[in-house]
N, C-alpha and C. Protein backbone atom coordinates (compact mmCIF):
# COMPACT_ATOMS: atom_id res chain seq x y z
N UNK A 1 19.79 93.86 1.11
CA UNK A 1 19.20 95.04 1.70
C UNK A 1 20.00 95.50 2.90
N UNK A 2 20.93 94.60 3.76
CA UNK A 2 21.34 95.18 4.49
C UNK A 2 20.71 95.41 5.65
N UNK A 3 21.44 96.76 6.57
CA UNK A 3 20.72 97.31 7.38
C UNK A 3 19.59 98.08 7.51
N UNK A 4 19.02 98.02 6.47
CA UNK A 4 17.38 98.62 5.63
C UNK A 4 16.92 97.75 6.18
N UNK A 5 17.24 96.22 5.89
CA UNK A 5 16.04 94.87 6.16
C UNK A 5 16.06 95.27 7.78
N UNK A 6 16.69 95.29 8.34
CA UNK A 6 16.30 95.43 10.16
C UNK A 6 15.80 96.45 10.42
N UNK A 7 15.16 97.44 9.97
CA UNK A 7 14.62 98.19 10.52
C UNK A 7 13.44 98.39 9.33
N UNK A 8 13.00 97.43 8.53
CA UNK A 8 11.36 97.36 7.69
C UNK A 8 10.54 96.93 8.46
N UNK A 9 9.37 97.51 8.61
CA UNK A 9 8.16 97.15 9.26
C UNK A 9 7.44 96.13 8.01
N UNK A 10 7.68 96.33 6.62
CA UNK A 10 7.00 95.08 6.06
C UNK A 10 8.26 94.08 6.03
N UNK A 11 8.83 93.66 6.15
CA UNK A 11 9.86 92.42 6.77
C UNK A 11 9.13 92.35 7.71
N UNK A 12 8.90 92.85 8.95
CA UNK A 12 8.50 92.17 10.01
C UNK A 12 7.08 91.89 10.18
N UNK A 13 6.37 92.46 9.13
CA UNK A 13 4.76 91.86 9.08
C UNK A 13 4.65 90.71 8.33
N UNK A 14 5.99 90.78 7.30
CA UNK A 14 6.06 89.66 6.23
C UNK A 14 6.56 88.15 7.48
N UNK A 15 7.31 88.36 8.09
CA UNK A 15 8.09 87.39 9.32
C UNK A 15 7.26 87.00 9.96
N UNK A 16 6.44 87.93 10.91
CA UNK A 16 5.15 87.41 11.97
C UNK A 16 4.16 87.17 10.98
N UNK A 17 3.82 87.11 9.99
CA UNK A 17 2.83 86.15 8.77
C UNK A 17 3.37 84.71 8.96
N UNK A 18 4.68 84.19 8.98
CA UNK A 18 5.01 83.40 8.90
C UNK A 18 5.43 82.90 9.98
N UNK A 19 4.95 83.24 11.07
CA UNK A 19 5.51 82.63 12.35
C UNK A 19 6.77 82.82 13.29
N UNK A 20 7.46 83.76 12.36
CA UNK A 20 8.79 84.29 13.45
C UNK A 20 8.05 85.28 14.70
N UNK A 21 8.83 85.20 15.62
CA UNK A 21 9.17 85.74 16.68
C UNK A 21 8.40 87.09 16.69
N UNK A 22 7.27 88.07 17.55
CA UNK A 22 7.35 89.11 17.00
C UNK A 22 8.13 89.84 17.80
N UNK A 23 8.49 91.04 16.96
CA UNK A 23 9.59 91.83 17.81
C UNK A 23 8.56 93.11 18.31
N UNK A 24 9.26 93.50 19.64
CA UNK A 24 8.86 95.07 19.92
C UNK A 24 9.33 95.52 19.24
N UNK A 25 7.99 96.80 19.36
CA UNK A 25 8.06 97.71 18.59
C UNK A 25 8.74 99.19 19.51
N UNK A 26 10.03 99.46 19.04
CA UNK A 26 11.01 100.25 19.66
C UNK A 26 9.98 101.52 19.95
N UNK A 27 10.83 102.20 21.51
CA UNK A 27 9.67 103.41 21.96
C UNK A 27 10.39 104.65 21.00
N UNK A 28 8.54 105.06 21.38
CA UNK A 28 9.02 106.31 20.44
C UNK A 28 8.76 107.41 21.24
N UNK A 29 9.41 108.54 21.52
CA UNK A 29 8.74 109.92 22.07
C UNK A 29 7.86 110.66 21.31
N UNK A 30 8.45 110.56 20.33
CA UNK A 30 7.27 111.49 19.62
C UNK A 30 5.65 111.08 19.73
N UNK A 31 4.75 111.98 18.89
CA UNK A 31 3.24 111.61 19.39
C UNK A 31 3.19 111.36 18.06
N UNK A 32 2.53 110.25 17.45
CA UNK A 32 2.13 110.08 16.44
C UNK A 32 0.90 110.30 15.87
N UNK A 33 0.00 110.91 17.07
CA UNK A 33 -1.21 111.06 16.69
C UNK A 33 -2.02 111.77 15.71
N UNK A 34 -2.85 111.33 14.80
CA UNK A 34 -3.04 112.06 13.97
C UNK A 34 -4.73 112.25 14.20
N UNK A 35 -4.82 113.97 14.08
CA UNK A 35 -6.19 115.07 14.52
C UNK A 35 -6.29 114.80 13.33
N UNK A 36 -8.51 114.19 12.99
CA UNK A 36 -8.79 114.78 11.92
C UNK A 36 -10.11 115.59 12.28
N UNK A 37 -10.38 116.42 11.15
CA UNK A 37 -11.35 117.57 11.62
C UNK A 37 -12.16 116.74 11.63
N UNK A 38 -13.46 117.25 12.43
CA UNK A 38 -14.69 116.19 11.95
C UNK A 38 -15.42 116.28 9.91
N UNK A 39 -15.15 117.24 9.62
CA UNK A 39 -15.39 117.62 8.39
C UNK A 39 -14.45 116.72 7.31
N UNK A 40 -13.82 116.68 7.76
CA UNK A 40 -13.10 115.54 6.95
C UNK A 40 -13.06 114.15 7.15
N UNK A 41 -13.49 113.42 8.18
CA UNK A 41 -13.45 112.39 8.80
C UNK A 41 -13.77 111.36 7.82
N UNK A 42 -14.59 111.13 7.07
CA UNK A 42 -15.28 110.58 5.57
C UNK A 42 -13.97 110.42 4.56
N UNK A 43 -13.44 111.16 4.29
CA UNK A 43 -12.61 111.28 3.39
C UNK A 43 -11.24 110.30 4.22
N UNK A 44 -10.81 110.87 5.35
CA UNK A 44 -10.06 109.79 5.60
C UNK A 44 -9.94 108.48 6.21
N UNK A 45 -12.02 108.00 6.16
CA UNK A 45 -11.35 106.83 6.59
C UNK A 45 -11.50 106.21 5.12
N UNK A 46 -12.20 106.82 4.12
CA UNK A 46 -12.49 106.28 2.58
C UNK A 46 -11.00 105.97 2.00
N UNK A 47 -10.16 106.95 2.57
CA UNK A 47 -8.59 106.76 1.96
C UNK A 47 -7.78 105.66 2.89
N UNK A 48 -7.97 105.55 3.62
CA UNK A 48 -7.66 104.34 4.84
C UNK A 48 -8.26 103.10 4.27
N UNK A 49 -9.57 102.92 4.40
CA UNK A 49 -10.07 101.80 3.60
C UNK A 49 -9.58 101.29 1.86
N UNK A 50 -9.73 102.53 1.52
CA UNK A 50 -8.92 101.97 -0.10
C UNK A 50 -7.39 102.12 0.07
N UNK A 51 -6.69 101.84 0.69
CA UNK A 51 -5.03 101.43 1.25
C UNK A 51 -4.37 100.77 0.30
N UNK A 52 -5.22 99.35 0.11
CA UNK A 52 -4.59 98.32 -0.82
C UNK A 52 -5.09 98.73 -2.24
N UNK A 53 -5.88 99.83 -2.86
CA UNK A 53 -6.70 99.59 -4.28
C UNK A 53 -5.32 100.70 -4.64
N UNK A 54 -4.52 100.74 -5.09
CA UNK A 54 -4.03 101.82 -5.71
C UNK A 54 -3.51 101.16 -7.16
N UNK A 55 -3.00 101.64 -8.40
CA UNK A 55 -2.54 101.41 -8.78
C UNK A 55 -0.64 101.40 -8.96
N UNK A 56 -0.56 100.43 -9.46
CA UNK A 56 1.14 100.73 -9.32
C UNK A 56 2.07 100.33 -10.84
N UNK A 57 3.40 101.06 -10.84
CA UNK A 57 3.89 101.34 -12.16
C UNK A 57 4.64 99.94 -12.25
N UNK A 58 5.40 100.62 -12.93
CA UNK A 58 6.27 99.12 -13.57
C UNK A 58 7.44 98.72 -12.16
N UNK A 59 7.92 99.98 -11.80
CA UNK A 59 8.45 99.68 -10.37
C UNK A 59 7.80 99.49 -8.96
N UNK A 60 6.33 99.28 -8.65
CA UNK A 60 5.77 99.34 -8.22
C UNK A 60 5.47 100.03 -7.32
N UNK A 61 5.62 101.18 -7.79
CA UNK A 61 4.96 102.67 -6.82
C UNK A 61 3.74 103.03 -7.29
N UNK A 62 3.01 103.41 -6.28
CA UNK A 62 1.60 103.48 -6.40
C UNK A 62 1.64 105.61 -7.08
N UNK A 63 0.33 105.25 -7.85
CA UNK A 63 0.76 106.47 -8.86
C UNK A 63 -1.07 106.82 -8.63
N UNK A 64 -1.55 105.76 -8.49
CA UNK A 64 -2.91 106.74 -8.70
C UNK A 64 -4.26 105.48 -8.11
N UNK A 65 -5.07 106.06 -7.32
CA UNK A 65 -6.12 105.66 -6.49
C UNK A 65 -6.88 104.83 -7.77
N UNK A 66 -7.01 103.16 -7.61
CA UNK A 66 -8.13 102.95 -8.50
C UNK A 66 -9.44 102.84 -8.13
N UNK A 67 -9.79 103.70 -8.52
CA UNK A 67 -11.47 103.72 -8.24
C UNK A 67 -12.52 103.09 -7.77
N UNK A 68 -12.50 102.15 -9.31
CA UNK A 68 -13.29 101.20 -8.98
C UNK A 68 -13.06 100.09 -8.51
N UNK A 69 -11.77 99.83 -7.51
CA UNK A 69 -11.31 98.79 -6.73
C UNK A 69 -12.45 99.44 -5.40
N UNK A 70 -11.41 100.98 -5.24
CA UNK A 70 -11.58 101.53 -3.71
C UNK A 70 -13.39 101.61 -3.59
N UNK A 71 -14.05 101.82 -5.27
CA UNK A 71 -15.42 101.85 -4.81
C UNK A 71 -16.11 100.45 -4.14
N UNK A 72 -15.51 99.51 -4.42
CA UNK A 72 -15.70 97.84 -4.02
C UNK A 72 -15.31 97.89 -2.37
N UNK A 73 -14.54 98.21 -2.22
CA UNK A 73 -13.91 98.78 -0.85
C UNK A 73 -14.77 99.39 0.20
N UNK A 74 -15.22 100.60 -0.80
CA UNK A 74 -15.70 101.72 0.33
C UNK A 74 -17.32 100.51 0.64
N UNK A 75 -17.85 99.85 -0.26
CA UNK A 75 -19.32 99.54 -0.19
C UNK A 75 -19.13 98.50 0.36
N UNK A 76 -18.41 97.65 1.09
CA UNK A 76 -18.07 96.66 1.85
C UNK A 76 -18.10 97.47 3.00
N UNK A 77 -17.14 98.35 2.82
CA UNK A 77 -17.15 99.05 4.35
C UNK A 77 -18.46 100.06 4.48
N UNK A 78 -19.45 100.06 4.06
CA UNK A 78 -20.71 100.88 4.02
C UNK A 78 -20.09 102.50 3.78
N UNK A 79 -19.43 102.81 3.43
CA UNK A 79 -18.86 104.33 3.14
C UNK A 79 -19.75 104.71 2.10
N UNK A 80 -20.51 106.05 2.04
CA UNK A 80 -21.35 106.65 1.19
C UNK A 80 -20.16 108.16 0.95
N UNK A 81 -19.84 108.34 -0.44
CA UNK A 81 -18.92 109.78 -0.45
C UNK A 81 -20.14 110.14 -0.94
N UNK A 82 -20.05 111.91 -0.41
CA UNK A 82 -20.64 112.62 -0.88
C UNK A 82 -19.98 113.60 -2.07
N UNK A 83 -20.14 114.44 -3.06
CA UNK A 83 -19.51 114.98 -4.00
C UNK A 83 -18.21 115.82 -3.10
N UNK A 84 -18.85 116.37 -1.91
CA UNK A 84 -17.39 117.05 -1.47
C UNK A 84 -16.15 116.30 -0.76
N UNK A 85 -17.32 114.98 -0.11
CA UNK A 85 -15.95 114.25 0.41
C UNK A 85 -15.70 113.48 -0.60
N UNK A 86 -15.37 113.17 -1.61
CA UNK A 86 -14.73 112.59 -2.90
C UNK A 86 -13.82 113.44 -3.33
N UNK A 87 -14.10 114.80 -3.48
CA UNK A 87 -13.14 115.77 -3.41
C UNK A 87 -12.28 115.76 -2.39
N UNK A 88 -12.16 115.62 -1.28
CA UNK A 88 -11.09 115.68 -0.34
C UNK A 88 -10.03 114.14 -0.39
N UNK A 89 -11.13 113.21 -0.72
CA UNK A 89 -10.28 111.77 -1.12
C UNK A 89 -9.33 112.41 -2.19
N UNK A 90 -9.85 112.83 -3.23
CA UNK A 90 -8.40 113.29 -4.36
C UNK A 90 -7.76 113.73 -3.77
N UNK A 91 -8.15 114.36 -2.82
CA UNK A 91 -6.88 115.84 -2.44
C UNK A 91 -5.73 115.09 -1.31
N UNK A 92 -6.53 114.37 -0.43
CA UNK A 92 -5.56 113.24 0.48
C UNK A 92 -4.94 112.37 -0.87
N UNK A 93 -5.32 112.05 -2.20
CA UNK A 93 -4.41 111.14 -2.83
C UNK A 93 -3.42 111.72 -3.62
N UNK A 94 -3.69 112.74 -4.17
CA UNK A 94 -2.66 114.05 -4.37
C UNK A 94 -1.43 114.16 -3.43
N UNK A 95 -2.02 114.46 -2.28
CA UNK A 95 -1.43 114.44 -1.20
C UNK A 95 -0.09 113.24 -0.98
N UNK A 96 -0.46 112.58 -1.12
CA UNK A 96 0.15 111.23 -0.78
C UNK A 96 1.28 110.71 -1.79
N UNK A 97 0.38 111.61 -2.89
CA UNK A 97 1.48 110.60 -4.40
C UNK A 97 2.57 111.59 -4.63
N UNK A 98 2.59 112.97 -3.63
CA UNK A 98 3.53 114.25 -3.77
C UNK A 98 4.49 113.38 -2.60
N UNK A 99 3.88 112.68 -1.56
CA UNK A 99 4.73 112.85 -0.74
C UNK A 99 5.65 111.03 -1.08
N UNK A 100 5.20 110.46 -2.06
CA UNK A 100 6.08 109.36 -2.30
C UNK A 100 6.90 109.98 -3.34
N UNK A 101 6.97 110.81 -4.41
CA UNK A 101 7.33 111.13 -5.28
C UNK A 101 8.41 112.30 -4.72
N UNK A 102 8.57 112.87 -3.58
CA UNK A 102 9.34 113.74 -2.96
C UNK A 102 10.79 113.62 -3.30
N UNK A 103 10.92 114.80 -4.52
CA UNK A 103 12.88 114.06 -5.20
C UNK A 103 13.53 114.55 -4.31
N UNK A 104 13.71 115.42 -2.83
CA UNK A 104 14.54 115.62 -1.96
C UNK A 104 14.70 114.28 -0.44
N UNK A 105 13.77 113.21 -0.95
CA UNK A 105 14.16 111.88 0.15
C UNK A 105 13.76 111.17 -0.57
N UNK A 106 14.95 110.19 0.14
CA UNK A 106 14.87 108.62 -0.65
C UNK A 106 13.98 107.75 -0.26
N UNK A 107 12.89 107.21 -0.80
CA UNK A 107 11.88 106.28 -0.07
C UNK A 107 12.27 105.06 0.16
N UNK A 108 12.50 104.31 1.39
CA UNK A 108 13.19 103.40 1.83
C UNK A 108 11.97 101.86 1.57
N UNK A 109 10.62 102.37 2.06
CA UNK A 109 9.69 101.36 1.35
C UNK A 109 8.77 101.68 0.91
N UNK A 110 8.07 100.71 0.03
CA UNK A 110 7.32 101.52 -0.77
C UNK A 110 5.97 101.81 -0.15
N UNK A 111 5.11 102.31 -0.71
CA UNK A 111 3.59 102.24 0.38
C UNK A 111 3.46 103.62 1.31
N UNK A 112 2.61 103.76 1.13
CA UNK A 112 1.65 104.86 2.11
C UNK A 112 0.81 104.31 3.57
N UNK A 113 0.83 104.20 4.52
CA UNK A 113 -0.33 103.75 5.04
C UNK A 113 -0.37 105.15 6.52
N UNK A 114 -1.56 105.53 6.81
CA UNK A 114 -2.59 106.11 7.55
C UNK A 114 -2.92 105.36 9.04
N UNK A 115 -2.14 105.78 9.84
CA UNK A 115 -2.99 105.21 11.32
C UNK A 115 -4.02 106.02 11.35
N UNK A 116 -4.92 105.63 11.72
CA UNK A 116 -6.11 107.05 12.54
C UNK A 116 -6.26 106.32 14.45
């Protein structure tokens, strides 16, 4: 991997799992913060919580939200969707599978993940 491996954040979650060293985390200027409306708030923490349920292909890119993982998910985490915020979960997973699938950049790792 090269100079890819020094700058993966899962290398270094995979490393501090195992007891290496943790490293700072280099400053950033930018704001990373991410505004959600209150109207949507449901929807993204339902897509936050189902993080790990996705399904994945033979190369292991995640292609499509499994359901009835993320519904195991959401009812652990007490999440009730309502018909419209289930609709906005598709639309954040839509969302997401356009932006791994993006043929103008190369995806360096695989995975989606959501700070809030």
């Amino acid at each position: 991997m090269g100079d890819l491996a020094t700058q993966s954040q899962t290398l270094d979650d995979d490393e501090a799992h195992f007891g290496a060293p943790v490293k700072e985390a280099p400053k950033n200027d930018k704001d990373d913060t991410l505004f959600v409306l209150p109207a949507n708030h449901v929807a993204v923490i339902a897509i936050t919580t189902a993080s790990s349920q996705w399904q994945l292909d033979n190369n292991g890119i995640e292609f499509a939200l499994d359901y009835a993982r993320a519904d195991i998910a959401w009812r652990y985490a007490n999440i009730t969707l309502t018909p419209p915020d289930f609709d906005k979960v598709q639309t954040l997973e839509r969302t997401i599978i356009g932006l791994i699938r993006r043929p103008d950049e190369q995806q360096l790792e695989f995975g989606v993940t959501l700070k809030l």
